[in-house]
N, C-alpha and C. Protein backbone atom coordinates (compact mmCIF):
# COMPACT_ATOMS: atom_id res chain seq x y z
N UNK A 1 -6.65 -63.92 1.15
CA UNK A 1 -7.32 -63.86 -0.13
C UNK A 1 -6.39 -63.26 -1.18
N UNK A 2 -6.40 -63.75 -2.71
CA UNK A 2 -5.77 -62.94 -3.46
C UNK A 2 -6.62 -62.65 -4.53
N UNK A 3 -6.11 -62.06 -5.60
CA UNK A 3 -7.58 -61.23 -6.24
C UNK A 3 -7.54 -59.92 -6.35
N UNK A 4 -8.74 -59.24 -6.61
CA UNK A 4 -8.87 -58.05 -6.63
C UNK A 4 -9.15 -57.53 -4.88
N UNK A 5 -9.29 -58.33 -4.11
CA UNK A 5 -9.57 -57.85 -3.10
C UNK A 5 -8.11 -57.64 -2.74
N UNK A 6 -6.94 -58.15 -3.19
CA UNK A 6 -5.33 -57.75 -2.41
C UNK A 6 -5.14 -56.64 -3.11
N UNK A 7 -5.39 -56.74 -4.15
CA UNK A 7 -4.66 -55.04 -5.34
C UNK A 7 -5.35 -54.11 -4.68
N UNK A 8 -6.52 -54.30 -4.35
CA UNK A 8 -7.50 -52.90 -3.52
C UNK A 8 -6.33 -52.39 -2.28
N UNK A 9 -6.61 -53.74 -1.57
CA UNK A 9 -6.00 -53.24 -0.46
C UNK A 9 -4.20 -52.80 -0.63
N UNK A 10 -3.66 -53.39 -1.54
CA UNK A 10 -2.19 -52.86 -2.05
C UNK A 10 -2.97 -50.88 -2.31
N UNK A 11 -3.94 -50.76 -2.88
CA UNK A 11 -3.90 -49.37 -3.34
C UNK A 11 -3.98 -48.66 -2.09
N UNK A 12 -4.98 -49.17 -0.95
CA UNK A 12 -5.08 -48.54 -0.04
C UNK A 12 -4.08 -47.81 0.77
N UNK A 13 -3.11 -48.95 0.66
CA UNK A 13 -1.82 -48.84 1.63
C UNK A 13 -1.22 -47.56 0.83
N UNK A 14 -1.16 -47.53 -0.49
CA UNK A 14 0.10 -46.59 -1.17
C UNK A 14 -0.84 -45.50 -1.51
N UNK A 15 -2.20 -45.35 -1.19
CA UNK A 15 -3.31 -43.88 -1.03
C UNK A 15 -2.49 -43.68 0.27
N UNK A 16 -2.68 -44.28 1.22
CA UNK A 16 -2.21 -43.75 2.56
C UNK A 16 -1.06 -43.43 2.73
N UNK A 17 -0.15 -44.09 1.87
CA UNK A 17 1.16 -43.45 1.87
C UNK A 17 1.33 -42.24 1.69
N UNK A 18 0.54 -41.62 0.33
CA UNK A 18 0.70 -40.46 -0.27
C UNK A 18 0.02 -39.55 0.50
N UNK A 19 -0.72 -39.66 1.16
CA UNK A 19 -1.76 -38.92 2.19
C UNK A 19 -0.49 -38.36 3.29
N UNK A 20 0.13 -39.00 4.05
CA UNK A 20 0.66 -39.34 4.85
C UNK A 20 1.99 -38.00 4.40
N UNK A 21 2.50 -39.02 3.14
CA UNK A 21 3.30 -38.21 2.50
C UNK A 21 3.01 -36.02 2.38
N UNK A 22 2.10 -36.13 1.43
CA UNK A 22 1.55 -34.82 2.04
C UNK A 22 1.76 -34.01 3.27
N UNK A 23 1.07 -34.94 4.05
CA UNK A 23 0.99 -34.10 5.50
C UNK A 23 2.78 -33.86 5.96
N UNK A 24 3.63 -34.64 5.71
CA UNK A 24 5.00 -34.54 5.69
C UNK A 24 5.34 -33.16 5.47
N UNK A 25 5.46 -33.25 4.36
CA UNK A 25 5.50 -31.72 3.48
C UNK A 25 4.79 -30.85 4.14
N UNK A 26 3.58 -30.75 4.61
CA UNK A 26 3.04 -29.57 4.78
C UNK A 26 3.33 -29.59 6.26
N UNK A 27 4.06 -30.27 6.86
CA UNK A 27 4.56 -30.13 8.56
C UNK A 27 5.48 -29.78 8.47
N UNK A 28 6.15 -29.78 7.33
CA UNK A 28 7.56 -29.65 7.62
C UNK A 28 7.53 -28.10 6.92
N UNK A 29 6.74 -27.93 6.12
CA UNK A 29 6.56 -26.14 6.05
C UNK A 29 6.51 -25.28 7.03
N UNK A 30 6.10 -25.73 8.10
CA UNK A 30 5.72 -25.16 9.18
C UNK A 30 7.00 -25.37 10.09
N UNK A 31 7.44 -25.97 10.13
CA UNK A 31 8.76 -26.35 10.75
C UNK A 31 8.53 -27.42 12.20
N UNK A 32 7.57 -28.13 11.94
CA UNK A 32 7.07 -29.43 13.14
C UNK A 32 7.83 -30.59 13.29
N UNK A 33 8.76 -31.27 12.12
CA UNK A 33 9.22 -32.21 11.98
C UNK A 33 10.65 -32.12 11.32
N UNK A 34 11.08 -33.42 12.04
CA UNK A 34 12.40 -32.89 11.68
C UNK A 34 12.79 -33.64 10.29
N UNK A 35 14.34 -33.23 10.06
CA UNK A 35 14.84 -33.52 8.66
C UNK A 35 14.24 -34.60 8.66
N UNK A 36 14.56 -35.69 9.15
CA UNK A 36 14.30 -37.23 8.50
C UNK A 36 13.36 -37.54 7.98
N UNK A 37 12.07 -36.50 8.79
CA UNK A 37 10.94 -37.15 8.08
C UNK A 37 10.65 -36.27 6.72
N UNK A 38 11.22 -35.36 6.36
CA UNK A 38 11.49 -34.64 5.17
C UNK A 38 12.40 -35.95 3.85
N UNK A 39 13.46 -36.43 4.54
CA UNK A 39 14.09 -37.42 3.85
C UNK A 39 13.15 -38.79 3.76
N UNK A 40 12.36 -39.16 4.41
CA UNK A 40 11.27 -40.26 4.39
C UNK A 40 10.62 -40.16 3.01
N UNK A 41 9.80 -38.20 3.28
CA UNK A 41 9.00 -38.09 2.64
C UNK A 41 9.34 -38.44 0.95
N UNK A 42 10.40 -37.67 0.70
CA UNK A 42 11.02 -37.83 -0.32
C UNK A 42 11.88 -39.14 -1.06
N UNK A 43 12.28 -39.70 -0.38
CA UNK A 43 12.51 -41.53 -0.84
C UNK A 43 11.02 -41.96 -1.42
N UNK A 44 9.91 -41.63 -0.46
CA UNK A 44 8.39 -42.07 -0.86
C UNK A 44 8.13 -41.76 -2.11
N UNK A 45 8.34 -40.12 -2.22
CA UNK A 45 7.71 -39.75 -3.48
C UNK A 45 8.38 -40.17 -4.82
N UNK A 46 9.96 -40.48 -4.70
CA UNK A 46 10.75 -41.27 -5.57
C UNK A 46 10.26 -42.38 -6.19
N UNK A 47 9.93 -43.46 -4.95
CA UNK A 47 9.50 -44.22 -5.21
C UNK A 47 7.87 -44.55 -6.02
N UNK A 48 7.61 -43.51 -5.46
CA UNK A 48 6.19 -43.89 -6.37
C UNK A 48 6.24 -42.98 -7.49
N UNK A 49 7.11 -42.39 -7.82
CA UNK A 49 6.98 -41.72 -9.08
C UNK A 49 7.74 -43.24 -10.49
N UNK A 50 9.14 -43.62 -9.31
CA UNK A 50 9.72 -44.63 -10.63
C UNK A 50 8.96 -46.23 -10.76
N UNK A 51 7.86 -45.90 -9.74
CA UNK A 51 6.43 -47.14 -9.89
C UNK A 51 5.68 -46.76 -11.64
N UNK A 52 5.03 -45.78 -10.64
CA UNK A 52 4.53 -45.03 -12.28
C UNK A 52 5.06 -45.38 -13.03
N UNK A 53 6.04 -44.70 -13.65
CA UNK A 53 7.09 -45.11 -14.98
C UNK A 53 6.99 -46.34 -15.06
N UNK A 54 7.76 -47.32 -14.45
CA UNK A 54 7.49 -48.67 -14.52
C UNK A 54 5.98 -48.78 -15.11
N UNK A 55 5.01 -49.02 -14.27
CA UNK A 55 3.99 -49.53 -14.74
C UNK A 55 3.32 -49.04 -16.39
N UNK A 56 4.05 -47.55 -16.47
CA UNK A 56 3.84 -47.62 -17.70
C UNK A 56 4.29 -47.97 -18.39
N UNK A 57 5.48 -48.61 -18.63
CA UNK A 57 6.52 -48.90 -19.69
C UNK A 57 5.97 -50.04 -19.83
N UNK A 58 5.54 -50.84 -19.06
CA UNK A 58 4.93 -52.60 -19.02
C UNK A 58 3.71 -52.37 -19.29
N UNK A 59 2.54 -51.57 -19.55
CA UNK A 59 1.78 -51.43 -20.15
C UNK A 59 1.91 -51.70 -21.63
N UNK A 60 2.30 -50.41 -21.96
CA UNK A 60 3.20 -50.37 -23.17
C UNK A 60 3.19 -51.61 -24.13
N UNK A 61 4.28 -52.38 -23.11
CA UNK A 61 5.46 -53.45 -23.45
C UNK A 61 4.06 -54.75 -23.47
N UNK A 62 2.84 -54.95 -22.77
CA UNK A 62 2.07 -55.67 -22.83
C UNK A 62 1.31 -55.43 -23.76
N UNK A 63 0.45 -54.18 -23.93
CA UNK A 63 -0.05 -54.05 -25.29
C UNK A 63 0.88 -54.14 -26.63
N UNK A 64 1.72 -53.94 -26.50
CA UNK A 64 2.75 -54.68 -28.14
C UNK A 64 2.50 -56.29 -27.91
N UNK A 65 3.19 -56.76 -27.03
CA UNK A 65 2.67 -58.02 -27.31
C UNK A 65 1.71 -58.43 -27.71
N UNK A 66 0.19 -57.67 -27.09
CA UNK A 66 -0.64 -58.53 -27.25
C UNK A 66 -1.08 -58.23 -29.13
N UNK A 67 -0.74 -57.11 -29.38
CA UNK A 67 -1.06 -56.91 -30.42
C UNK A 67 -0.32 -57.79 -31.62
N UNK A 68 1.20 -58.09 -31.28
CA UNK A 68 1.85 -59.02 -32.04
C UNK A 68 1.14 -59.96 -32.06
N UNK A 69 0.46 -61.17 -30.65
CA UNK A 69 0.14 -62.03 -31.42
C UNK A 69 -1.44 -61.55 -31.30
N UNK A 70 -1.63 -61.04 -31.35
CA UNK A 70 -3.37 -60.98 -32.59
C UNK A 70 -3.05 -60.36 -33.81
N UNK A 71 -1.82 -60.43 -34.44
CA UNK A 71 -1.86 -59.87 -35.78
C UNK A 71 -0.70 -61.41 -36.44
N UNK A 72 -0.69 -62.30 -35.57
CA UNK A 72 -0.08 -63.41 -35.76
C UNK A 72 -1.01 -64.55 -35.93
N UNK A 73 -1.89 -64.48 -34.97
CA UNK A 73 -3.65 -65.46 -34.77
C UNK A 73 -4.27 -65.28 -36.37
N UNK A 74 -4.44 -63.86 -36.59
CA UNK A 74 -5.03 -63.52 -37.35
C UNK A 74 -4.47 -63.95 -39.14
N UNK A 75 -3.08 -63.76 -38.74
CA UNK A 75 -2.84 -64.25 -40.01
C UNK A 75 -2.54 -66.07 -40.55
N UNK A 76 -2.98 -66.87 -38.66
CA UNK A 76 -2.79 -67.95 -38.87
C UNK A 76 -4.10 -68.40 -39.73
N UNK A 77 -5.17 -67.87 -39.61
CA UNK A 77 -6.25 -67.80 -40.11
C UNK A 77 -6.87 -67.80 -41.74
């Protein structure tokens, strides 16, 4: 299926990431796990931090557009 039922499940996966992620960190406070999964954790949180950014910049970059052309429609009018 694609749709809103794949983006759900895309969120699910990267909730569980961050969940996951967490528990990383807080095992590795304790001293349970070794480096790598300290280096895992942290590629993860990279990554979903330069998602963020991304998605906001294309927000952004979509609302200008859309506003260009409805102030283009409008003046075809």
């Amino acid at each position: 299926m694609t749709g809103p039922i794949q983006a759900t499940t895309i969120e699910i996966v990267k909730n569980a990431g961050d969940v996951a992620s967490v528990g990383i960190v807080l095992a590795t406070f304790g001293s349970w796990l070794p480096p790598i999964a300290v280096l895992t954790t942290i590629v993860w949180t990279v990554f979903r931090i330069i998602e963020a950014r991304s998605n906001a910049r294309l927000n952004k970059l979509n609302e200008l557009i859309l506003r260009k052309q409805l102030e283009k429609s409008n003046e075809e009018t």
